[in-house]
C-alpha atoms as a PDB file:
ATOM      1  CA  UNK A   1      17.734  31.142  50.416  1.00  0.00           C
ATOM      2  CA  UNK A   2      19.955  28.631  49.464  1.00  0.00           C
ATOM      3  CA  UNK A   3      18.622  24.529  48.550  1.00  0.00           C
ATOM      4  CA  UNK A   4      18.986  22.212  51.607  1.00  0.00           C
ATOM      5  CA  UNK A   5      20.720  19.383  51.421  1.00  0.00           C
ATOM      6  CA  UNK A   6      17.916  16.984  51.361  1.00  0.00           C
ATOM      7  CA  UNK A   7      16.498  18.585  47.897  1.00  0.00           C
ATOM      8  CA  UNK A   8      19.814  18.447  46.381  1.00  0.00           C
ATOM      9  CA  UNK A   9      19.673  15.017  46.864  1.00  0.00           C
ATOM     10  CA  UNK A  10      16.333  14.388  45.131  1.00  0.00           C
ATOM     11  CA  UNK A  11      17.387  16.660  42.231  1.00  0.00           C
ATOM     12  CA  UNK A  12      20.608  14.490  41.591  1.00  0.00           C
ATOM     13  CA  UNK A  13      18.552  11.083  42.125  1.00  0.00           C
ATOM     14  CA  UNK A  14      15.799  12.271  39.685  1.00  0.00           C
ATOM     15  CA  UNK A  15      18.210  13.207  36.997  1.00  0.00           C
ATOM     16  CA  UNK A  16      20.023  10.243  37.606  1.00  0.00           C
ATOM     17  CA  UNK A  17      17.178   8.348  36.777  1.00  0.00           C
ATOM     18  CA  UNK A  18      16.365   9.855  33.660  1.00  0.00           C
ATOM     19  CA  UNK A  19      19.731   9.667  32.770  1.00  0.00           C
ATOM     20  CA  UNK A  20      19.818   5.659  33.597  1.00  0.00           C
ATOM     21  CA  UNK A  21      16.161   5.463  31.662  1.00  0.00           C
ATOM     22  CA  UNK A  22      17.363   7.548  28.476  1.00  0.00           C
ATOM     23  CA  UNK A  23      20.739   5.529  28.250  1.00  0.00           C
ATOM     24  CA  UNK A  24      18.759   2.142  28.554  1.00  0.00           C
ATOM     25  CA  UNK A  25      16.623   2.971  25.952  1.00  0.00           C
ATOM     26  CA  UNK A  26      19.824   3.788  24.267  1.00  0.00           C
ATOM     27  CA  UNK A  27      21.377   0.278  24.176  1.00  0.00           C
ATOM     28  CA  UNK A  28      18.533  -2.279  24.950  1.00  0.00           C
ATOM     29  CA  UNK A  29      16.127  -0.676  22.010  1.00  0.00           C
ATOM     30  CA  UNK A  30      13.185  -2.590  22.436  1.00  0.00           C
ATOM     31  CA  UNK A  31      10.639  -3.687  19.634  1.00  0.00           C
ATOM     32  CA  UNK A  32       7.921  -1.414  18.641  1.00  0.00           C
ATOM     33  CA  UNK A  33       5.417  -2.812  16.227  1.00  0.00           C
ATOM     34  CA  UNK A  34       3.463   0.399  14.676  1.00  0.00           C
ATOM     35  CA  UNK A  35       0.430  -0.013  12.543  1.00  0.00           C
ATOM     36  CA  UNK A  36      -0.191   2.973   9.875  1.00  0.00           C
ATOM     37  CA  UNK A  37      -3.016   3.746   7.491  1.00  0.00           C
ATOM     38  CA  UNK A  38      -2.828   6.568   4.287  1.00  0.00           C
ATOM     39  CA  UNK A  39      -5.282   6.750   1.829  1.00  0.00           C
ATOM     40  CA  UNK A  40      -5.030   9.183  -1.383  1.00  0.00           C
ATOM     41  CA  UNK A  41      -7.678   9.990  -3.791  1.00  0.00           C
ATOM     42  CA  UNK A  42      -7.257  11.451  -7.475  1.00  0.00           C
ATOM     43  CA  UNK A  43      -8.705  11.878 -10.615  1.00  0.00           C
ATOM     44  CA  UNK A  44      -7.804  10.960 -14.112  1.00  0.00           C
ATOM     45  CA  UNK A  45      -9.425  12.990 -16.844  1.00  0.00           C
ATOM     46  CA  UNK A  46     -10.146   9.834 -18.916  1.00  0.00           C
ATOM     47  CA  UNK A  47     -13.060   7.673 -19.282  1.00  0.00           C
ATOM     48  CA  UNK A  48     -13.054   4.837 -17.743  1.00  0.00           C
ATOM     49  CA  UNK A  49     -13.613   2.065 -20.124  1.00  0.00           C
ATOM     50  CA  UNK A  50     -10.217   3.434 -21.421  1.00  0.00           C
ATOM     51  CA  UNK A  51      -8.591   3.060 -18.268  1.00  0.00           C
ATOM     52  CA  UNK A  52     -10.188   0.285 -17.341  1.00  0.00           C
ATOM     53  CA  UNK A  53      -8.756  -1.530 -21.126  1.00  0.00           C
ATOM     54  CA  UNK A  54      -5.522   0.069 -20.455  1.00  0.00           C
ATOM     55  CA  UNK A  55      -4.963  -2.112 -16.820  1.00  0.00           C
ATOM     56  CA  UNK A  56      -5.835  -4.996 -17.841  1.00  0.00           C
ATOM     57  CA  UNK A  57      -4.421  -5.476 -21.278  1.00  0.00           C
ATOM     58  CA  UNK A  58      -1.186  -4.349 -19.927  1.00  0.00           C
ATOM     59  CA  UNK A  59      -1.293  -6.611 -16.763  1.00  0.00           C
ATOM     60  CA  UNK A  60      -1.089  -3.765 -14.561  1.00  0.00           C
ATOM     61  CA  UNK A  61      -4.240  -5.059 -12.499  1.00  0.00           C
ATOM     62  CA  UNK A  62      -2.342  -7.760 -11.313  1.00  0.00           C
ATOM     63  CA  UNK A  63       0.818  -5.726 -10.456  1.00  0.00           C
ATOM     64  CA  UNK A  64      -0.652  -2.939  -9.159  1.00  0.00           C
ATOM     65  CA  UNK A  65       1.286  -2.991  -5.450  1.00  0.00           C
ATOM     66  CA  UNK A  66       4.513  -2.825  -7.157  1.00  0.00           C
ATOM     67  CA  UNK A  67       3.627   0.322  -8.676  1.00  0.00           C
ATOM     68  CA  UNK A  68       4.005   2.446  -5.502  1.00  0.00           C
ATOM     69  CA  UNK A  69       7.684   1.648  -5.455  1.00  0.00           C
ATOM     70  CA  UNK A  70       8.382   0.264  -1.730  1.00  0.00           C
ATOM     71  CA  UNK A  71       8.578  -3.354  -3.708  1.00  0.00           C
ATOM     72  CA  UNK A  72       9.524  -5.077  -7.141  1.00  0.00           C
ATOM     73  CA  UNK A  73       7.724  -7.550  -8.678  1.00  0.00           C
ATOM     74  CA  UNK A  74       9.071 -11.457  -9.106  1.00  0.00           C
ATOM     75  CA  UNK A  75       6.061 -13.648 -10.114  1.00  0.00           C
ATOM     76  CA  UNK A  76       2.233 -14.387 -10.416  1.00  0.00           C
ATOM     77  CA  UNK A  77      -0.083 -16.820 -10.320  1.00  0.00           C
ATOM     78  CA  UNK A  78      -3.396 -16.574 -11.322  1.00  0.00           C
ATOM     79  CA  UNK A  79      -7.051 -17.897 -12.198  1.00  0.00           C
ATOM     80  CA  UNK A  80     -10.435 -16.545 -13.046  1.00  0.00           C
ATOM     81  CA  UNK A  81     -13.439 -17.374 -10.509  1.00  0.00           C
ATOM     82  CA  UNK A  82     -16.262 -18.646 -12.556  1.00  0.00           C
ATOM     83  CA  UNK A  83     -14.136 -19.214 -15.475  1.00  0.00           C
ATOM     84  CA  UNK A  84     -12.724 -16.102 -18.291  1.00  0.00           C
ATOM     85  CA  UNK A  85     -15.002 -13.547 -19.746  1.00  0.00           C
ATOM     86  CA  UNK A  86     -15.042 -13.531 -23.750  1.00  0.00           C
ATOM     87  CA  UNK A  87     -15.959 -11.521 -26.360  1.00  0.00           C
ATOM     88  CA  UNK A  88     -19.547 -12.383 -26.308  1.00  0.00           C
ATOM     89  CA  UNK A  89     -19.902 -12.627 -22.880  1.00  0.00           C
ATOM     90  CA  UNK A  90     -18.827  -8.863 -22.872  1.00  0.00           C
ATOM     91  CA  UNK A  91     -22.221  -8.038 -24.501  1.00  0.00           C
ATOM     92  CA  UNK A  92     -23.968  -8.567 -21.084  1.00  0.00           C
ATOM     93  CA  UNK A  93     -23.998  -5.215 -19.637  1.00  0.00           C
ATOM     94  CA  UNK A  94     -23.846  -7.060 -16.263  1.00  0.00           C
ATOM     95  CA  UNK A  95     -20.988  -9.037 -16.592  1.00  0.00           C
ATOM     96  CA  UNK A  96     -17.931  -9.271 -14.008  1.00  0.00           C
ATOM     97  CA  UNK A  97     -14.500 -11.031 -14.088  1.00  0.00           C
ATOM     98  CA  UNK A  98     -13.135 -12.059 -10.983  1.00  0.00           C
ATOM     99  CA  UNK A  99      -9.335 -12.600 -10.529  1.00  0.00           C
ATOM    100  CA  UNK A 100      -7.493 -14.573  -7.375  1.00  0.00           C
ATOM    101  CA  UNK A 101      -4.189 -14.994  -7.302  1.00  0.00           C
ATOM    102  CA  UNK A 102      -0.455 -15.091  -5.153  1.00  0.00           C
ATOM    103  CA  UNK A 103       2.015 -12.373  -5.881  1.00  0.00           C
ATOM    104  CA  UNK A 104       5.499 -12.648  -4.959  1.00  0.00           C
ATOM    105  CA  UNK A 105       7.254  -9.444  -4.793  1.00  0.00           C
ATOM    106  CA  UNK A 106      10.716  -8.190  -3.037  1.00  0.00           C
ATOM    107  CA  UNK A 107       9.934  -5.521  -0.299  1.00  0.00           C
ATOM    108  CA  UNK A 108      12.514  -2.691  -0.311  1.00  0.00           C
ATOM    109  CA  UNK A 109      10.999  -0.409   2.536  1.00  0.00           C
ATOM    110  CA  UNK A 110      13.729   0.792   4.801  1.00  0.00           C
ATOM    111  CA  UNK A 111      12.008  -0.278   7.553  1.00  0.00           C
ATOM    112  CA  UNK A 112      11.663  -3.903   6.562  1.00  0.00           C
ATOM    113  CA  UNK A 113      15.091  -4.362   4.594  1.00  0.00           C
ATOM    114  CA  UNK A 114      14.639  -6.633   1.006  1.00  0.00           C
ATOM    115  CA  UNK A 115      13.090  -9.740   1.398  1.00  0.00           C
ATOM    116  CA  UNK A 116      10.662 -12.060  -0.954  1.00  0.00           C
ATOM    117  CA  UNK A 117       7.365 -12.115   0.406  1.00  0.00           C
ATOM    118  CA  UNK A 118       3.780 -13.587  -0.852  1.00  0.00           C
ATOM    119  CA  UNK A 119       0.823 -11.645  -1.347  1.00  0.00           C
ATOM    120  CA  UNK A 120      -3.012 -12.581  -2.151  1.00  0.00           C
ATOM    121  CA  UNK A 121      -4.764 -10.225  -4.113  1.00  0.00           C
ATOM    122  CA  UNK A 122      -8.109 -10.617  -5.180  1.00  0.00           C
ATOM    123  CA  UNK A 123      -8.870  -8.789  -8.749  1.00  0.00           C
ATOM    124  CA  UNK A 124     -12.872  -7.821  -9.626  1.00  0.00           C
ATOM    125  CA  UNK A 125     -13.570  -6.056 -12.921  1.00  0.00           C
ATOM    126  CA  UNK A 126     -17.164  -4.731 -13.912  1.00  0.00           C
ATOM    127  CA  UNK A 127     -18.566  -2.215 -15.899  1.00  0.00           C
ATOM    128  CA  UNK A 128     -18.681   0.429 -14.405  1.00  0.00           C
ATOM    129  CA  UNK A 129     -15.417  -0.093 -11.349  1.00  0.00           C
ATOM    130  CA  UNK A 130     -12.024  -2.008 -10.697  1.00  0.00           C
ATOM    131  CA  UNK A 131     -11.118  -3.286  -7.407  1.00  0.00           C
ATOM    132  CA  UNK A 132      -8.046  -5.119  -6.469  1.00  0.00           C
ATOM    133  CA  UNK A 133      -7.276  -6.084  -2.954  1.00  0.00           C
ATOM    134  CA  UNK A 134      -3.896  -6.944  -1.589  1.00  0.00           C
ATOM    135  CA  UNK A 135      -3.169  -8.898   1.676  1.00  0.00           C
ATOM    136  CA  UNK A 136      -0.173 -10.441   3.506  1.00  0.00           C
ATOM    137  CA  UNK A 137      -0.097 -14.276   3.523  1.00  0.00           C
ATOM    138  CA  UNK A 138       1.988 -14.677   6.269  1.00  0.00           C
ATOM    139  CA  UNK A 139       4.128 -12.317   8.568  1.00  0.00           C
ATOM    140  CA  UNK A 140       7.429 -11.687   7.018  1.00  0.00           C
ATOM    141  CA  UNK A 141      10.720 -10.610   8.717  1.00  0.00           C
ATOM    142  CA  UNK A 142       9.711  -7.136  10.473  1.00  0.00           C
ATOM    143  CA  UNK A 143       6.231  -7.143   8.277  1.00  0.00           C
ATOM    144  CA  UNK A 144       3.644  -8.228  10.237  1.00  0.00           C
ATOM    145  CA  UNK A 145       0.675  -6.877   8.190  1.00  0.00           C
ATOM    146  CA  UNK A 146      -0.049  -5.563   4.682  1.00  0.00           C
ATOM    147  CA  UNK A 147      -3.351  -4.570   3.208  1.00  0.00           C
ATOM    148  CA  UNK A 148      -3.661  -2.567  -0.138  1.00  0.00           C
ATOM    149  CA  UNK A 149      -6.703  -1.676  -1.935  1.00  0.00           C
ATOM    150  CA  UNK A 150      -7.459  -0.148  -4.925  1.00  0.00           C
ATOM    151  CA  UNK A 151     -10.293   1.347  -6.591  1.00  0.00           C
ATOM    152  CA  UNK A 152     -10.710   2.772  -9.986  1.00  0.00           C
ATOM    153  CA  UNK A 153     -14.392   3.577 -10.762  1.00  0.00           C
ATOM    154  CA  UNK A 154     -16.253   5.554 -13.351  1.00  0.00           C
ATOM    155  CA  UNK A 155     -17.429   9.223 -12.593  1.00  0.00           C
ATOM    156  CA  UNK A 156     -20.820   9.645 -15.557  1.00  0.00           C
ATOM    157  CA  UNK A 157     -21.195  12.698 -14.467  1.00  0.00           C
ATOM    158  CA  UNK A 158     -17.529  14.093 -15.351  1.00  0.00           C
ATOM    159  CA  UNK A 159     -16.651  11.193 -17.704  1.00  0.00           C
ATOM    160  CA  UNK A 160     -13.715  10.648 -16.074  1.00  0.00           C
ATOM    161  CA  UNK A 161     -12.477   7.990 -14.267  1.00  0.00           C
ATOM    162  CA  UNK A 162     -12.003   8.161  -9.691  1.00  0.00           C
ATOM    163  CA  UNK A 163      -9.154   6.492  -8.027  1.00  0.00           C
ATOM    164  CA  UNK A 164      -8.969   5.612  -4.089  1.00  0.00           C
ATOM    165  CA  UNK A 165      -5.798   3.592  -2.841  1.00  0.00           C
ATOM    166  CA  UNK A 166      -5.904   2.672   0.742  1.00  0.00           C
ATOM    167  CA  UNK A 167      -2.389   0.966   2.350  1.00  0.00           C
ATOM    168  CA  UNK A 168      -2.316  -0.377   5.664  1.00  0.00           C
ATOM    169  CA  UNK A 169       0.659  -1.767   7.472  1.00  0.00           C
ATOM    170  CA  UNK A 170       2.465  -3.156  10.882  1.00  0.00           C
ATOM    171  CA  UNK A 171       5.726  -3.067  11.016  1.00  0.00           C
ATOM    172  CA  UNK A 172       7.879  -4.270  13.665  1.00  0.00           C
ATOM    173  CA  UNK A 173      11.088  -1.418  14.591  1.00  0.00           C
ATOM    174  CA  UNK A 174      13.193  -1.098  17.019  1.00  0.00           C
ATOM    175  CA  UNK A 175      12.119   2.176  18.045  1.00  0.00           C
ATOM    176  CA  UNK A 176      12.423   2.101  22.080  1.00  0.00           C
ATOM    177  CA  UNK A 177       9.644   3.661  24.184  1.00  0.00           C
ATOM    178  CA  UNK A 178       9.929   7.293  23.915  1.00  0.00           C
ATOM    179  CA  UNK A 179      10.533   6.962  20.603  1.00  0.00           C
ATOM    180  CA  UNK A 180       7.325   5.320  19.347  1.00  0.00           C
ATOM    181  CA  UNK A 181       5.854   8.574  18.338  1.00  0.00           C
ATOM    182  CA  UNK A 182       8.497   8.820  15.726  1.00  0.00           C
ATOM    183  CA  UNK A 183       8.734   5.356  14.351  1.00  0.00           C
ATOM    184  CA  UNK A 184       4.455   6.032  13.859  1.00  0.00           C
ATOM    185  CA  UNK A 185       5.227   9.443  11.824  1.00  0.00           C
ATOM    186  CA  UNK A 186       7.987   7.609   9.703  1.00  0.00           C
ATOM    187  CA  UNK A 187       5.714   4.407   9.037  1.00  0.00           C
ATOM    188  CA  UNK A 188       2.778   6.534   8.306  1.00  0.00           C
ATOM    189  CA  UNK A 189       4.955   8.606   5.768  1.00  0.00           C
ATOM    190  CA  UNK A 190       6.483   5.828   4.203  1.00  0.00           C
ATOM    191  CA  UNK A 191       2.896   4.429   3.441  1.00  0.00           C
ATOM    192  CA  UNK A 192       2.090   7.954   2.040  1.00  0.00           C
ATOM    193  CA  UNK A 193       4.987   7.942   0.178  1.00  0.00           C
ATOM    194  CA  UNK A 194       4.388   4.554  -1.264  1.00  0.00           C
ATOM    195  CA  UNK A 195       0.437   5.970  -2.739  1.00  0.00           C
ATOM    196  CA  UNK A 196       2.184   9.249  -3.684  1.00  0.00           C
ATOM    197  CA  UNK A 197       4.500   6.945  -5.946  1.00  0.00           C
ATOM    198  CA  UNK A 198       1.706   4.618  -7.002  1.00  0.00           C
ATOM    199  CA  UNK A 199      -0.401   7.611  -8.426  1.00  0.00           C
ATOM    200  CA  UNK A 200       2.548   8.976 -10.531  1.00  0.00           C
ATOM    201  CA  UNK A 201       3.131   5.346 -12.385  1.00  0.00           C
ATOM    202  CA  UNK A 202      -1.135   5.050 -12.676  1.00  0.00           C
ATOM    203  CA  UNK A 203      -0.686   8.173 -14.206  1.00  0.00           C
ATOM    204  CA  UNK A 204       2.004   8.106 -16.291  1.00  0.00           C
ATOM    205  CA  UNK A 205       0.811   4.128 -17.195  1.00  0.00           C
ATOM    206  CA  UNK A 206      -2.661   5.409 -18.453  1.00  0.00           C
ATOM    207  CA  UNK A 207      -0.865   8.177 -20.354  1.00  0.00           C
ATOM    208  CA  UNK A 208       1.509   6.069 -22.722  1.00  0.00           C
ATOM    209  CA  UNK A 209      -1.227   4.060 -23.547  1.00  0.00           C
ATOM    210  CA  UNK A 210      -4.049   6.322 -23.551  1.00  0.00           C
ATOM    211  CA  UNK A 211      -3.925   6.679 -27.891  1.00  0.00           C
ATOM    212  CA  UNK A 212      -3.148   3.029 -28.040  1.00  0.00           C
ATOM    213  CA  UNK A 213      -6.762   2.252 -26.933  1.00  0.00           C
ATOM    214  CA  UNK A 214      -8.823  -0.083 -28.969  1.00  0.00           C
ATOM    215  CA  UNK A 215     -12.117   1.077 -29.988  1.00  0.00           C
ATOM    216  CA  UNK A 216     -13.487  -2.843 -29.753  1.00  0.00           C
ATOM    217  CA  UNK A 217     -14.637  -4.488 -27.474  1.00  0.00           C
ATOM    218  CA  UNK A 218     -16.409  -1.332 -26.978  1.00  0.00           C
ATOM    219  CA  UNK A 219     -16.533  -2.506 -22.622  1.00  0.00           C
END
């Protein structure tokens, strides 16, 4: 039995509309603002007083973001809530250091091209954990949001010390709409990518300075 006329017709108008729908997602790409989360947790067999000396005598609390690789570091500004933690202050068991400060950094994500941007991260050192916390200022080219956070904390029943890193991010592409699944998966594996990268330098940081440790202040 052979197709009338009448379905032919409504064959050749449907494909014609895909094909009109397709090619104007072709060349009027829309924006597509995506918002990803990863999160990677490790381990690093070293206590954590050591690891805890090691970030911040060599800064690296402050420039932690820029470890993961999707940025490089320009300048910092900082100052200590409640005013700097000495030597004898470090005698209280309970004492804490608190750290606020703006980060400037030049993003280098694919995604978002290079540009300067300015971050606030918010430092808090205790006895027993590191936190830092990382948040856009203000929108930035195709980077709407940015939210980092980073844990280190100490495991007494392993002696060693836990990480957790946490990136969030919205980024604006010009993915058009049946393409939003895919600009998701690529956002979601650059942010992967950037806490993959961030564990190798923790790692490699806390190993060329792991014999260079000080023995006081013994916290």
């Amino acid at each position: 039995m052979g197709i009338s006329r009448t379905t032919r017709w409504a064959i050749a108008l449907i494909l014609a509309v895909v094909i009109v729908a397709v090619g104007g997602g072709l060349l009027l790409r829309g924006e597509y603002a995506t918002t990803q989360t990863a999160r990677r947790t490790f381990v690093i067999d070293e206590d954590f007083t050591s690891v805890r000396k090691i970030l911040v005598r060599t800064d690296s609390a402050k420039q932690i973001v820029a470890m993961g690789g999707g940025s490089e570091f320009i300048s910092q500004q900082w100052s200590a809530i409640g005013g700097a933690i000495d030597s004898i202050k470090l005698l209280d068991p309970q004492w804490r250091l608190q750290l606020h400060g703006t980060l400037r950094v030049r993003t280098k994500d694919p995604y978002i091209g290079q540009h300067p941007i300015a971050l606030e991260q918010d430092v808090v050192i205790e006895v027993d954990f590191l936190n830092s916390d990382v948040t856009l200022k203000q929108p930035a080219e195709r980077l709407k949001q940015y939210h980092m956070k980073t844990r280190f904390e100490r495991d007494p029943s392993a002696g060693n010390t836990r990480v957790a890193l946490e990136l969030t991010q919205e980024i604006l592409t010009d993915a058009p709409w049946f393409a939003h699944g895919i600009a998701d998966r690529r956002v979601r594996s650059s942010a992967e990518q950037t806490l993959a990268n961030q564990e190798r330098a923790i790692r490699r940081l806390v190993a060329e300075h792991i014999d260079d440790v000080p023995v006081f202040p013994l916290r």
